[in-house]
C-alpha atoms as a PDB file:
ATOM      1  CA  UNK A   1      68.392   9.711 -38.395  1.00  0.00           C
ATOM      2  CA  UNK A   2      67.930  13.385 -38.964  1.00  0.00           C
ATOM      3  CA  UNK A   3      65.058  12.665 -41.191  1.00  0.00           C
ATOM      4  CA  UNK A   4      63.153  10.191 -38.351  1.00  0.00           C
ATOM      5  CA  UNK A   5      63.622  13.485 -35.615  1.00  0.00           C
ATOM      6  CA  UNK A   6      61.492  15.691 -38.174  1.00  0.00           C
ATOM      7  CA  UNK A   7      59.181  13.798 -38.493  1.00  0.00           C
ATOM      8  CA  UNK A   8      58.570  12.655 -34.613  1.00  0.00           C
ATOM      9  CA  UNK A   9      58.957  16.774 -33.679  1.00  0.00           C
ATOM     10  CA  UNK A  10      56.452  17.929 -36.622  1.00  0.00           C
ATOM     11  CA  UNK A  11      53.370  15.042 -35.098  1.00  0.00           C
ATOM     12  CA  UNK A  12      54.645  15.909 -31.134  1.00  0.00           C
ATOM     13  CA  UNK A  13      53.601  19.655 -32.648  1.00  0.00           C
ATOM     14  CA  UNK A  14      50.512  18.850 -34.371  1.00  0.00           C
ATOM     15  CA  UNK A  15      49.464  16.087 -31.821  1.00  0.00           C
ATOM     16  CA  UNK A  16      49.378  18.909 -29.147  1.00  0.00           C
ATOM     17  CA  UNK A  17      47.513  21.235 -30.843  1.00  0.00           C
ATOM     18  CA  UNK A  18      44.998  18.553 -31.741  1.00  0.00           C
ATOM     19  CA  UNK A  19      42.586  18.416 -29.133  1.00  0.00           C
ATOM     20  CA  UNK A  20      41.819  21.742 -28.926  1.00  0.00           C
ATOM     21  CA  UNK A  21      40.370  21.905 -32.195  1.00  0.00           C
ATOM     22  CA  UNK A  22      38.259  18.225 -31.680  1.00  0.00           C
ATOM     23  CA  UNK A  23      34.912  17.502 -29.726  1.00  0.00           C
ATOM     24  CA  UNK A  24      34.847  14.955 -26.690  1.00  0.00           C
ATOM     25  CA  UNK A  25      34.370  11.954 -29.406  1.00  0.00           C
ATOM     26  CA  UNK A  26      37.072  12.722 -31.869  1.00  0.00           C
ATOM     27  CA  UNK A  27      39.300  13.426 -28.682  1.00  0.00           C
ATOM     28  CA  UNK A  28      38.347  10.048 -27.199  1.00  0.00           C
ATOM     29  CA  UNK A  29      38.348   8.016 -30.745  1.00  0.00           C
ATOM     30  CA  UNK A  30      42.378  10.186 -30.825  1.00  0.00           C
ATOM     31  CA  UNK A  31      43.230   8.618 -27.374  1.00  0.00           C
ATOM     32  CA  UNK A  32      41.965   5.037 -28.575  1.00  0.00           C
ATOM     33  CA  UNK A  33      44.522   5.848 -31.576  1.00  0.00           C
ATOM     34  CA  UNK A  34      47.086   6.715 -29.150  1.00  0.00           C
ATOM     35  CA  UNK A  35      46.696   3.821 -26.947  1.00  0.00           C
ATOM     36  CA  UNK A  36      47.013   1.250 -29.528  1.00  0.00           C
ATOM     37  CA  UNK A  37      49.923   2.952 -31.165  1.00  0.00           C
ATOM     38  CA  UNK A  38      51.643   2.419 -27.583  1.00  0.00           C
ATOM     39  CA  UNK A  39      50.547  -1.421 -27.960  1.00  0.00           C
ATOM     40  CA  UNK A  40      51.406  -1.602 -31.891  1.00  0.00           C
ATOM     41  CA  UNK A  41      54.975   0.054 -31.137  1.00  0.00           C
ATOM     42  CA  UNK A  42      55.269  -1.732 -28.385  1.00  0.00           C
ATOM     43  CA  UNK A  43      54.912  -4.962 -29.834  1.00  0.00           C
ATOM     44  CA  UNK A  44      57.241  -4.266 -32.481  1.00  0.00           C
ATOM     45  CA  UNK A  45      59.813  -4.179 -30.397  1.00  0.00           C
ATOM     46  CA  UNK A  46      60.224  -8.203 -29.440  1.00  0.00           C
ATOM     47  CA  UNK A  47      58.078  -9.112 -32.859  1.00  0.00           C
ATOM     48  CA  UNK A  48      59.875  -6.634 -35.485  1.00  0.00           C
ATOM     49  CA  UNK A  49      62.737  -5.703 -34.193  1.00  0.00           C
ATOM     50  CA  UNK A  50      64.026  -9.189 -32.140  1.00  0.00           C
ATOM     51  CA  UNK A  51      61.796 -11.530 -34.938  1.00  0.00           C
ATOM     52  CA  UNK A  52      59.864 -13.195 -31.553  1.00  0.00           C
ATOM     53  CA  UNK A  53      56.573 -13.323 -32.771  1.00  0.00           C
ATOM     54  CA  UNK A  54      54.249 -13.063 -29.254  1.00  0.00           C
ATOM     55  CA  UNK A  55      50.585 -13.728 -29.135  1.00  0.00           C
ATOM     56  CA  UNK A  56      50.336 -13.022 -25.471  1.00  0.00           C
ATOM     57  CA  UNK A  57      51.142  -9.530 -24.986  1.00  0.00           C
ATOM     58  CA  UNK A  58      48.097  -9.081 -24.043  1.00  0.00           C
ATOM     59  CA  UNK A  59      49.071 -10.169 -20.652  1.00  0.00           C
ATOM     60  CA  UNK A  60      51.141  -7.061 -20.103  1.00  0.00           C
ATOM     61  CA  UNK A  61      48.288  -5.080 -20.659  1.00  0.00           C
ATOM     62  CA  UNK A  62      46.220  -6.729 -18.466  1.00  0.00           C
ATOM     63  CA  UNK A  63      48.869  -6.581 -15.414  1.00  0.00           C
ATOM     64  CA  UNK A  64      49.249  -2.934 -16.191  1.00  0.00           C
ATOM     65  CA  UNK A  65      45.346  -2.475 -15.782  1.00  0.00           C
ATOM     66  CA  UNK A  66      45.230  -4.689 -12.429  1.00  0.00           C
ATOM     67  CA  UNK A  67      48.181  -3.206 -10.703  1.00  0.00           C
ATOM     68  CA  UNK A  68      46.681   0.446 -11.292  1.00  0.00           C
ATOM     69  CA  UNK A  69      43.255  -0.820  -9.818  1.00  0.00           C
ATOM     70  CA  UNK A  70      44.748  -2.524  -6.848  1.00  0.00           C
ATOM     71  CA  UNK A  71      47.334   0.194  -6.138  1.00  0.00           C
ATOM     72  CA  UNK A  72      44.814   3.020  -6.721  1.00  0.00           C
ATOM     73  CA  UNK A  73      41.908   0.953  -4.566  1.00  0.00           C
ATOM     74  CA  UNK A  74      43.880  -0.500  -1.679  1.00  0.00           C
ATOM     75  CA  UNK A  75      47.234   1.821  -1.183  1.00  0.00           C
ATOM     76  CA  UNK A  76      44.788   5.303  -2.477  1.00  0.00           C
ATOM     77  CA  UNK A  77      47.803   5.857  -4.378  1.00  0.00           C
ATOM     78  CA  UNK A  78      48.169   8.703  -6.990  1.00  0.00           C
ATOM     79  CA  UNK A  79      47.716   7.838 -10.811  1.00  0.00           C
ATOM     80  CA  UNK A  80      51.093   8.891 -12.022  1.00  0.00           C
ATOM     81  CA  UNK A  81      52.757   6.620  -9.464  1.00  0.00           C
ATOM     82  CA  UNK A  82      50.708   3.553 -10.227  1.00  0.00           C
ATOM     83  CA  UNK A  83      51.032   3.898 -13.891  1.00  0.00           C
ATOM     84  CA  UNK A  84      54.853   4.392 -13.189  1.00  0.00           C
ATOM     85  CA  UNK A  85      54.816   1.131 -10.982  1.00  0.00           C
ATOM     86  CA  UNK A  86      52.259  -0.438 -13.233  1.00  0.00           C
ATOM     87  CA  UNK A  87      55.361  -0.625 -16.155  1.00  0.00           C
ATOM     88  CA  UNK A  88      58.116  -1.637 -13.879  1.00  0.00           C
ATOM     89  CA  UNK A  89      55.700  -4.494 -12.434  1.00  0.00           C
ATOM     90  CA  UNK A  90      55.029  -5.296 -16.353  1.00  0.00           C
ATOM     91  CA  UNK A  91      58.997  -5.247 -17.769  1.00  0.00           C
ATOM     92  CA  UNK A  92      59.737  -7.561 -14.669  1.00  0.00           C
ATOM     93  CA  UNK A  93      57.348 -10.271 -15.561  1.00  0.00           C
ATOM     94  CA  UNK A  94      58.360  -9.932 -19.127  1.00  0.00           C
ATOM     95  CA  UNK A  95      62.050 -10.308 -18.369  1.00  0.00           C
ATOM     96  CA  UNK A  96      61.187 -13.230 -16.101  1.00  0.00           C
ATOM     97  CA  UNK A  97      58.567 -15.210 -17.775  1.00  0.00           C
ATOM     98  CA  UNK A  98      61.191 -14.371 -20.743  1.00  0.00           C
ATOM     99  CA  UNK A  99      63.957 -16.305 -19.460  1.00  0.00           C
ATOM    100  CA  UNK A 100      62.200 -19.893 -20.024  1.00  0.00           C
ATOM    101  CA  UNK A 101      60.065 -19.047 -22.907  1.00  0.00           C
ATOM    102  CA  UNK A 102      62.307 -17.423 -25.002  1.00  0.00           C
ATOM    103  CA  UNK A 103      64.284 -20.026 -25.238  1.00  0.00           C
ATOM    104  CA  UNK A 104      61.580 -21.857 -27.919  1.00  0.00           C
ATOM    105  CA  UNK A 105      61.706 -20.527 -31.441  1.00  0.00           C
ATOM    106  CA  UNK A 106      58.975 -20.101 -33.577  1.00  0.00           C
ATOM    107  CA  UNK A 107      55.641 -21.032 -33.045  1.00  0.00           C
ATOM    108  CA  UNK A 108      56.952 -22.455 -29.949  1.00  0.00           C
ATOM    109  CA  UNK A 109      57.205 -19.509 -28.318  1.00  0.00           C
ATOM    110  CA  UNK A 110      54.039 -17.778 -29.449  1.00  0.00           C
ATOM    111  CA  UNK A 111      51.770 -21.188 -28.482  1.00  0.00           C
ATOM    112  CA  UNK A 112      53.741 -20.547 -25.121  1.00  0.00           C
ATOM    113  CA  UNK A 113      53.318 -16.363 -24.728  1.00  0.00           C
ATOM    114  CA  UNK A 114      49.484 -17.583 -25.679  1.00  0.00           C
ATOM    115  CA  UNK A 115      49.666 -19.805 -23.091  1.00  0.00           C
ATOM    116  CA  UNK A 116      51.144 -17.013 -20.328  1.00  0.00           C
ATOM    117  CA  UNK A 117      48.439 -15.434 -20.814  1.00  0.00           C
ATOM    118  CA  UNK A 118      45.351 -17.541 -20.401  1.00  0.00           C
ATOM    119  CA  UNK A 119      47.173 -18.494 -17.407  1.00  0.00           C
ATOM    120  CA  UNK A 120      47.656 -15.241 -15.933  1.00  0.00           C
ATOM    121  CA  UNK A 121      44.298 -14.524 -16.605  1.00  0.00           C
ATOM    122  CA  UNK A 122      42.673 -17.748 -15.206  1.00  0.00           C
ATOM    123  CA  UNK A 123      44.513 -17.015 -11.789  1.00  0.00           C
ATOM    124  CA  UNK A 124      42.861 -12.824 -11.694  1.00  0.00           C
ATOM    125  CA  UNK A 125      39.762 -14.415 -12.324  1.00  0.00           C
ATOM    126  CA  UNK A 126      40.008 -16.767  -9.027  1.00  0.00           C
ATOM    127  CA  UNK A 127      41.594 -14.501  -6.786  1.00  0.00           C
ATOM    128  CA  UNK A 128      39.724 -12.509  -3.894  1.00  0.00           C
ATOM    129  CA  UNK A 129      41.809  -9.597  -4.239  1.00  0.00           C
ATOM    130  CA  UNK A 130      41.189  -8.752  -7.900  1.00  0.00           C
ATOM    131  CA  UNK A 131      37.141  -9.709  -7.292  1.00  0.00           C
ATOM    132  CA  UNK A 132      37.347 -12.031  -9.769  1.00  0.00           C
ATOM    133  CA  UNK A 133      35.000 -12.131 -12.607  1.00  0.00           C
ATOM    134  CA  UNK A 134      33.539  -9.244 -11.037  1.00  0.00           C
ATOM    135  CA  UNK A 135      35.567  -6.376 -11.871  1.00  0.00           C
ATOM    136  CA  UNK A 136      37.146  -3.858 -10.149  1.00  0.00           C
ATOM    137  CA  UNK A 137      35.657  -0.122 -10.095  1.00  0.00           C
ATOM    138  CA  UNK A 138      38.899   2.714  -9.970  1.00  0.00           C
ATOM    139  CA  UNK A 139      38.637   6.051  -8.109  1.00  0.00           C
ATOM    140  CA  UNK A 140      36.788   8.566 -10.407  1.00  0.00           C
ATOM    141  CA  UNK A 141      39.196  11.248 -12.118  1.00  0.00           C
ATOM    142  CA  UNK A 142      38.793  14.480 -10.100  1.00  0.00           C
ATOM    143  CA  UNK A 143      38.053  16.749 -13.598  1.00  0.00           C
ATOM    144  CA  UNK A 144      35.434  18.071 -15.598  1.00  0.00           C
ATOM    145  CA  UNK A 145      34.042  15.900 -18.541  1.00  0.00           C
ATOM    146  CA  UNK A 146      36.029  17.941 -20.720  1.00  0.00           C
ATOM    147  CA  UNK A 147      39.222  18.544 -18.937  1.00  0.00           C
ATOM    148  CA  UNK A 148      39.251  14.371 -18.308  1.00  0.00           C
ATOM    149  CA  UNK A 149      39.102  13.733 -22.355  1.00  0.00           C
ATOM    150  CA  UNK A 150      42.360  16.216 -22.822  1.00  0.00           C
ATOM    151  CA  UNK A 151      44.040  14.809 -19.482  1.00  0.00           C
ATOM    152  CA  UNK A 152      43.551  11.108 -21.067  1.00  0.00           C
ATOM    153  CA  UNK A 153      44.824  12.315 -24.696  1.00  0.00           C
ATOM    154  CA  UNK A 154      47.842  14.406 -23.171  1.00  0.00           C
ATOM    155  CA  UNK A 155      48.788  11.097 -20.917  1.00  0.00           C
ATOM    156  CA  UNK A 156      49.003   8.789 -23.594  1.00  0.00           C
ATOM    157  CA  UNK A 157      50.534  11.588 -26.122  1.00  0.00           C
ATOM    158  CA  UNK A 158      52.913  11.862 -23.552  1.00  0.00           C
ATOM    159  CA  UNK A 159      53.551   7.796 -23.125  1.00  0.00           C
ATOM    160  CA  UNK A 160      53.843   6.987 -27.012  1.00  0.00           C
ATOM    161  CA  UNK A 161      56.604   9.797 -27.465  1.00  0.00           C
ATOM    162  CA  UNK A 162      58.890   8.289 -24.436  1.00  0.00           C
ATOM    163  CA  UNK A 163      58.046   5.374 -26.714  1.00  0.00           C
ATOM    164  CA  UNK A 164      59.275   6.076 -29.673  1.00  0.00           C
ATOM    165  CA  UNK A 165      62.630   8.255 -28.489  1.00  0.00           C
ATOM    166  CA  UNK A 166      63.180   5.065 -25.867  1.00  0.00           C
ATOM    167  CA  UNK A 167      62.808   2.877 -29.487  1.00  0.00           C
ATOM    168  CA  UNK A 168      64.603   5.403 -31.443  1.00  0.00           C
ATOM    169  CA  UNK A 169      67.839   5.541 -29.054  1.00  0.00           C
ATOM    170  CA  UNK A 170      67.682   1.420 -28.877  1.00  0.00           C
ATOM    171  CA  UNK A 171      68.099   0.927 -32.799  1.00  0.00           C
ATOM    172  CA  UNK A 172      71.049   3.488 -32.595  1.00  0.00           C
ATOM    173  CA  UNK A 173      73.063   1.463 -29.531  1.00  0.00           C
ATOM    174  CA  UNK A 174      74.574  -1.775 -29.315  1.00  0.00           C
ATOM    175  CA  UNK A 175      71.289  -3.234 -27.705  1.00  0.00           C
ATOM    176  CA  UNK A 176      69.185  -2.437 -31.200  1.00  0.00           C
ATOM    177  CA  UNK A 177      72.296  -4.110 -33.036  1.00  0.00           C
ATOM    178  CA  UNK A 178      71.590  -6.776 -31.246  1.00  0.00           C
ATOM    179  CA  UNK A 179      68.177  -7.113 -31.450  1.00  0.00           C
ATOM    180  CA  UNK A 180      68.270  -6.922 -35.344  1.00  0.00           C
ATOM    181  CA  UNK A 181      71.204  -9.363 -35.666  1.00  0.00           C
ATOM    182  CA  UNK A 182      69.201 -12.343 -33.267  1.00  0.00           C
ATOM    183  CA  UNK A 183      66.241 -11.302 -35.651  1.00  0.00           C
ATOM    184  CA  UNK A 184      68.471 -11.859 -38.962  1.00  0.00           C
ATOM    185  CA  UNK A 185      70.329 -14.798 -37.296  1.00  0.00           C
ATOM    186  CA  UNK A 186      69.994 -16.085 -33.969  1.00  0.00           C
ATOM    187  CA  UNK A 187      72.888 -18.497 -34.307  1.00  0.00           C
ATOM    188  CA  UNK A 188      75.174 -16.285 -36.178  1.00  0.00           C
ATOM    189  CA  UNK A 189      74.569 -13.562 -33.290  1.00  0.00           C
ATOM    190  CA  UNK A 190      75.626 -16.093 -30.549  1.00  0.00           C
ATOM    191  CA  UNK A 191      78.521 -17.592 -32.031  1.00  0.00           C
ATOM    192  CA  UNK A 192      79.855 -13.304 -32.251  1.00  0.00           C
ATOM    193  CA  UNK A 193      79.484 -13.053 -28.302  1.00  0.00           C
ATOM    194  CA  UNK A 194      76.149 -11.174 -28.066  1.00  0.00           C
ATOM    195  CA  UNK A 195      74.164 -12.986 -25.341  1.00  0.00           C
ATOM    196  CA  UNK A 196      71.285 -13.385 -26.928  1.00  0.00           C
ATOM    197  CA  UNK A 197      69.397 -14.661 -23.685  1.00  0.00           C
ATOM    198  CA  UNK A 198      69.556 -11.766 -22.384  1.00  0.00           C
ATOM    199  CA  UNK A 199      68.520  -9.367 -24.692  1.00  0.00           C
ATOM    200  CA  UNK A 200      65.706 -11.193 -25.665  1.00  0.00           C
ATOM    201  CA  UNK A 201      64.569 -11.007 -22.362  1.00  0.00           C
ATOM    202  CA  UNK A 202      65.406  -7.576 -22.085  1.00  0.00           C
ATOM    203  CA  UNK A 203      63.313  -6.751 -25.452  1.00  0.00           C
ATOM    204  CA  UNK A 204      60.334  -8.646 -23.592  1.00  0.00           C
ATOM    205  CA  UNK A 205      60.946  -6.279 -20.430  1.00  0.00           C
ATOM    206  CA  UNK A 206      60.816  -3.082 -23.053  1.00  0.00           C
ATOM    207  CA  UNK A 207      57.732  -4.676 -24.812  1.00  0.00           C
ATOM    208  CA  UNK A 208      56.082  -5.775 -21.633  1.00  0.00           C
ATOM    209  CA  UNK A 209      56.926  -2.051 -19.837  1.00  0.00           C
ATOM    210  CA  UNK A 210      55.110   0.219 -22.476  1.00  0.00           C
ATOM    211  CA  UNK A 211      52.254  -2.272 -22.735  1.00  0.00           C
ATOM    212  CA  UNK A 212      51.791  -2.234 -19.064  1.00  0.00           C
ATOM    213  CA  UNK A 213      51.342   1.618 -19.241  1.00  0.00           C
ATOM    214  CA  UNK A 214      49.036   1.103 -21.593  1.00  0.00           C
ATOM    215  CA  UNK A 215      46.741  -0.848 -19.401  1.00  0.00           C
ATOM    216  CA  UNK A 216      46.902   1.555 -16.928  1.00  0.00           C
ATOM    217  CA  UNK A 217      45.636   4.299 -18.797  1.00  0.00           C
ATOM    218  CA  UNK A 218      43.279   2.073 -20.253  1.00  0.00           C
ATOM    219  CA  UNK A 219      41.651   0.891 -16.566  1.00  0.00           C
ATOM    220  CA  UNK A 220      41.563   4.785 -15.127  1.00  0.00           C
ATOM    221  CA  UNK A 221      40.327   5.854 -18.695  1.00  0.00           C
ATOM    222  CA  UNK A 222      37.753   3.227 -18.287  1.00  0.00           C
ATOM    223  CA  UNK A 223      36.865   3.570 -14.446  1.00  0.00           C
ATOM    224  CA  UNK A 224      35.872  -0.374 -14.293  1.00  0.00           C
ATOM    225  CA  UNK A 225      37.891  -3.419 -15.432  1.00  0.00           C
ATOM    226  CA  UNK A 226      37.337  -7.189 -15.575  1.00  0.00           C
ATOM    227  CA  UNK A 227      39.873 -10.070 -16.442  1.00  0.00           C
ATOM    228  CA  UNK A 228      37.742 -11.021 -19.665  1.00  0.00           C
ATOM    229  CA  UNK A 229      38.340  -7.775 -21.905  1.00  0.00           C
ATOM    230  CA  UNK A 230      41.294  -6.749 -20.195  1.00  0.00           C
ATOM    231  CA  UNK A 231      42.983 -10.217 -21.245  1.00  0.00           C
ATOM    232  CA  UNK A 232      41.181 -10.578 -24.390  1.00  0.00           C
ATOM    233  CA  UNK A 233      43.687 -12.475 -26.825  1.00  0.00           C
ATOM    234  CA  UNK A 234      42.445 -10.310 -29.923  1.00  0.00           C
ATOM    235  CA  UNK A 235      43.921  -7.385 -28.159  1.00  0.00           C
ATOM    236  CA  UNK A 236      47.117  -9.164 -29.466  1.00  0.00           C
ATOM    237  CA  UNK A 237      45.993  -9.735 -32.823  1.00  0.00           C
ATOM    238  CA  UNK A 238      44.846  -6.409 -32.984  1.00  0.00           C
ATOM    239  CA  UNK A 239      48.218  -4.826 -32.252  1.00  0.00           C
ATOM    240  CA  UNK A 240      50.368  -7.295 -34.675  1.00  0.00           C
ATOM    241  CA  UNK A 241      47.820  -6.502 -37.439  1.00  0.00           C
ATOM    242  CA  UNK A 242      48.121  -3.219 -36.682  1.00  0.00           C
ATOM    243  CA  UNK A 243      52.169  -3.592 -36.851  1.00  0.00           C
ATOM    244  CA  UNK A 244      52.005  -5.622 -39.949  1.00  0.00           C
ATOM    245  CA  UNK A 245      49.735  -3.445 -41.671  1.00  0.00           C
ATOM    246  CA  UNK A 246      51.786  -0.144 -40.872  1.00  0.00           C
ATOM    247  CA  UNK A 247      55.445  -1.591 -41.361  1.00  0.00           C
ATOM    248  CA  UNK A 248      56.764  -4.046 -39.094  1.00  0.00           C
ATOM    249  CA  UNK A 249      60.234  -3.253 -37.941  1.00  0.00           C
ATOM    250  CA  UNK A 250      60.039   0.141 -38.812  1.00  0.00           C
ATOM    251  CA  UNK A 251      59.567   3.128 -35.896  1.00  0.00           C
ATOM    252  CA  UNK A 252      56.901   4.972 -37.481  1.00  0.00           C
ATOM    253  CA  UNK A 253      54.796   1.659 -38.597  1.00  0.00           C
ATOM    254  CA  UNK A 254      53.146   0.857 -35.888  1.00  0.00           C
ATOM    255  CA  UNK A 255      51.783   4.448 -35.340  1.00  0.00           C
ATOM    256  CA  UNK A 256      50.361   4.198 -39.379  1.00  0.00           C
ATOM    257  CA  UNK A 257      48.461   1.149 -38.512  1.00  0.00           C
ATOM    258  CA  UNK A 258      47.037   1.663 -35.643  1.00  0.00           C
ATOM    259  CA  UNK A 259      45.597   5.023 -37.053  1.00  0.00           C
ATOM    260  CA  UNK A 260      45.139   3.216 -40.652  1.00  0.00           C
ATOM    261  CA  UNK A 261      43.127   0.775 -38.820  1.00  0.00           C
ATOM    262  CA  UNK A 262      41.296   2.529 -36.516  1.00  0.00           C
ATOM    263  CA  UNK A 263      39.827   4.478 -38.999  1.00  0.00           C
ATOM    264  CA  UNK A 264      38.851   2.085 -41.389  1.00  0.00           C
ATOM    265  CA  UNK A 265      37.053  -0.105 -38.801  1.00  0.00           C
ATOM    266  CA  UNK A 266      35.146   2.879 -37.404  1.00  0.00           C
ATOM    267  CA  UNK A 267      34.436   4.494 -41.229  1.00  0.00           C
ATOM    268  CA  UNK A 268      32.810   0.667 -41.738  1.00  0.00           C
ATOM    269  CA  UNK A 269      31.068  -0.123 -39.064  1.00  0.00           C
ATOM    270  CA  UNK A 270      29.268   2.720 -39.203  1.00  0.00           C
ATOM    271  CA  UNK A 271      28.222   2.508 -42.862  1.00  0.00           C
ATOM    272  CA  UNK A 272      28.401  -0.800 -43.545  1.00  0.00           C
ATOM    273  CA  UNK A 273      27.109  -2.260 -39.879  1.00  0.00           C
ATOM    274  CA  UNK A 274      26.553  -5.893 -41.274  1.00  0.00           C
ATOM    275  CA  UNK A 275      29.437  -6.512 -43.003  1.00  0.00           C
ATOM    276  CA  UNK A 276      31.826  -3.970 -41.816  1.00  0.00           C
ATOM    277  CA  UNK A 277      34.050  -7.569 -40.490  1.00  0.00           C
ATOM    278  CA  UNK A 278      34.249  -8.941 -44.167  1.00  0.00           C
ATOM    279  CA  UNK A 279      35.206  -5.647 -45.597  1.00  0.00           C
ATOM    280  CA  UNK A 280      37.585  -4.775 -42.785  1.00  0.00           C
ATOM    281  CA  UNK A 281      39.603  -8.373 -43.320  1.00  0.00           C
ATOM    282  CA  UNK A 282      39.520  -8.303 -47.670  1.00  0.00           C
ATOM    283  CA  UNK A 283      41.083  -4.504 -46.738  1.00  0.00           C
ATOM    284  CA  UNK A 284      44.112  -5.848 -44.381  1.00  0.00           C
ATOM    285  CA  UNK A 285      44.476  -8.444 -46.817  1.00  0.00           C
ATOM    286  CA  UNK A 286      44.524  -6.670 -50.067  1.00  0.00           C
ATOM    287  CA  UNK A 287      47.025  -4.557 -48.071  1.00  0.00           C
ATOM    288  CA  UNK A 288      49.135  -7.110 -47.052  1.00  0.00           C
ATOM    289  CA  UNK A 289      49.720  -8.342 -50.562  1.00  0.00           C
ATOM    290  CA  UNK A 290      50.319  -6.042 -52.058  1.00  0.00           C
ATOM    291  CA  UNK A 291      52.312  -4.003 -49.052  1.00  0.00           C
ATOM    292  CA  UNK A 292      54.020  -6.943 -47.364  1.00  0.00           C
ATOM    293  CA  UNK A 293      56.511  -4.491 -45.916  1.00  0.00           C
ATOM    294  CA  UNK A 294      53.630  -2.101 -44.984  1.00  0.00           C
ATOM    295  CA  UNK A 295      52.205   1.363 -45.568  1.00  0.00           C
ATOM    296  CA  UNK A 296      55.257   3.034 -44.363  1.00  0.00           C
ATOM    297  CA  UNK A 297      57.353   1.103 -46.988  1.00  0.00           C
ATOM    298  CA  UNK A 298      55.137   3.206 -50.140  1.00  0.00           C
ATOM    299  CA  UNK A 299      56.404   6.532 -47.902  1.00  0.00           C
ATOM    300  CA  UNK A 300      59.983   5.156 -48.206  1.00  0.00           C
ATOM    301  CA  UNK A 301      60.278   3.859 -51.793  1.00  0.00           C
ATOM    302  CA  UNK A 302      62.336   6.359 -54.357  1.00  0.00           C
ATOM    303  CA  UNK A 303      62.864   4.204 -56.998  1.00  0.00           C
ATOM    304  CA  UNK A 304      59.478   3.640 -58.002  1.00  0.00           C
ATOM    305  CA  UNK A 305      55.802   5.140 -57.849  1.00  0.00           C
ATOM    306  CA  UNK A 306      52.855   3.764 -58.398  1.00  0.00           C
ATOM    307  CA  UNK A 307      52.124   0.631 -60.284  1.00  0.00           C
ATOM    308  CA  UNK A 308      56.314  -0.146 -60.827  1.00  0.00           C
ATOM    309  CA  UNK A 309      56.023  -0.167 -56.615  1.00  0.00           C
ATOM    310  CA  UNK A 310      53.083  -2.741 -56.320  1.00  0.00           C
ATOM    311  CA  UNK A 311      54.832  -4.828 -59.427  1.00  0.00           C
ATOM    312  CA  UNK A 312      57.622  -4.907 -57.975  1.00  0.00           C
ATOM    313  CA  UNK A 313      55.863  -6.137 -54.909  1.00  0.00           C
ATOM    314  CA  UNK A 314      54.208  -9.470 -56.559  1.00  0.00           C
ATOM    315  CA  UNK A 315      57.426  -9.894 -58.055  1.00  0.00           C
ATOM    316  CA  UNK A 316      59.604 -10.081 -55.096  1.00  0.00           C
ATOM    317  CA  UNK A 317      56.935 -11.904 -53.088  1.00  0.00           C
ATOM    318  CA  UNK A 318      55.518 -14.128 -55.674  1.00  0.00           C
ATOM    319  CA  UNK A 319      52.039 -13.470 -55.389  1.00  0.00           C
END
């Protein structure tokens, strides 16, 4: 416990500090960072934490983007506010749409969160008010170039710490008990009394919340959305790999793959522009064998260093 508030105060230190050392694109490629880690930690929550595998939370961050560009566009409301209502309008369709579908197990329920979310974004492509396959533009931020970069940085900075104190506090209350325990055993944790309906649903609402603030930044970063990238499916991927590849059902995980991977997909596509794809998926999987529990596992292991770890590794996991 004490250990995990070290850490999180030494990177809120260093991550504020950061941009005034970085140019425009560092700053911008940070904020990218930043925004995934939101999606990667947020993610973990129903996938690592709960053991429900979803494929469409994508669709939070999609709702997250539209609700910002509708409330900013037709209401002229403030940022702040919209990104605000933008998470409370994303944790209510997650606890809602979680109430049927988390009911199926498995694959189950990720064919059905896939299926959420080609629906939801079928309908904001045939709807007047969100223009359609058109887009929507959003109100231009009233800041220098400069200042805008550090004002994007600083709001997601800002998001991913709430984050990760919100996800901190959980695993230390009865709600992250019971999130672990439906993960371990879903039938063992109903027969002791936890209603596990419920806080499934409720670990959807977290998930979906955090996403949803993600979008928003994402659409005012952006200035222009459309349904197609904003609903894009390997969004999802994206953040599980990016969960996997860190340490899934850890706190700090998510945060180590979404930088891990960020910066291995820019450091090959820009020197290896043809095959950057082919080198980028032998990396994640080389990783993933021989990390299955993720790079924040190697951080955590005081037994053994080295070659003992990764035996020890294809031992346990048969590979």
């Amino acid at each position: 416990m004490k250990k995990n508030i070290i850490i999180l105060g030494i990177l809120f230190l260093i991550s504020l500090f950061l941009p005034f050392t970085m140019n425009n694109f560092i700053l911008r490629f940070a904020t990218d960072i930043l925004i995934f880690s939101i999606m990667a930690s947020a993610w973990n929550i129903i996938g690592g934490y709960t053991g429900y595998a979803s494929f469409g939370n994508v669709v939070f961050f999609g709702i997250g983007a539209y609700i910002t560009a509708l409330l900013m566009n037709l209401l002229n409301m403030n940022f702040f506010l919209a990104l605000l209502l933008s998470g409370i309008g994303g944790s209510i369709f997650g606890f809602l749409i979680g109430l049927p579908i988390l009911r199926l197990t498995g694959h189950y329920f990720a064919i059905a969160t896939l299926g959420v979310a080609e629906a939801i974004k079928a309908l904001v492509q045939n709807l007047d008010i969100t223009e359609g396959n058109s887009g929507m533009y959003l109100p231009m931020i009233n800041l220098s170039v400069d200042a805008s970069y550090k004002f994007f940085y600083f709001i997601a900075l800002f998001v991913l710490i709430i984050l990760l104190i919100v996800t901190f506090l959980i695993l230390k209350s009865k709600l992250g008990y019971g999130f672990i325990a439906i993960r371990e055993d879903e039938d063992a944790a109903n027969s002791l009394g936890i209603n596990t309906t419920l806080f499934k649903c409720t670990s959807f609402a977290i998930s979906g919340f955090f996403t949803s603030l993600a979008g928003s930044i994402y659409a005012y970063q952006q200035g222009f959305i459309k349904p197609e990238p904003v609903f894009n499916v390997l969004i999802t991927v994206k953040m599980i790999v990016m969960a996997v590849f860190g340490g899934i059902g850890s706190l700090f995980g998510p945060l180590i793959g979404a930088a891990s991977i960020e910066i291995i997909s820019e450091f090959l596509s820009n020197y290896f522009l043809v095959a950057h794809t082919l080198f980028f998926g032998t990396i994640v999987i080389v990783a993933i064998l021989f990390f299955p529990k993720g790079i924040a596992d190697i951080f955590s292991f005081r037994k053994k260093i080295g070659i003992a770890y990764f035996l020890e590794n294809i031992r346990q996991h048969r590979i």
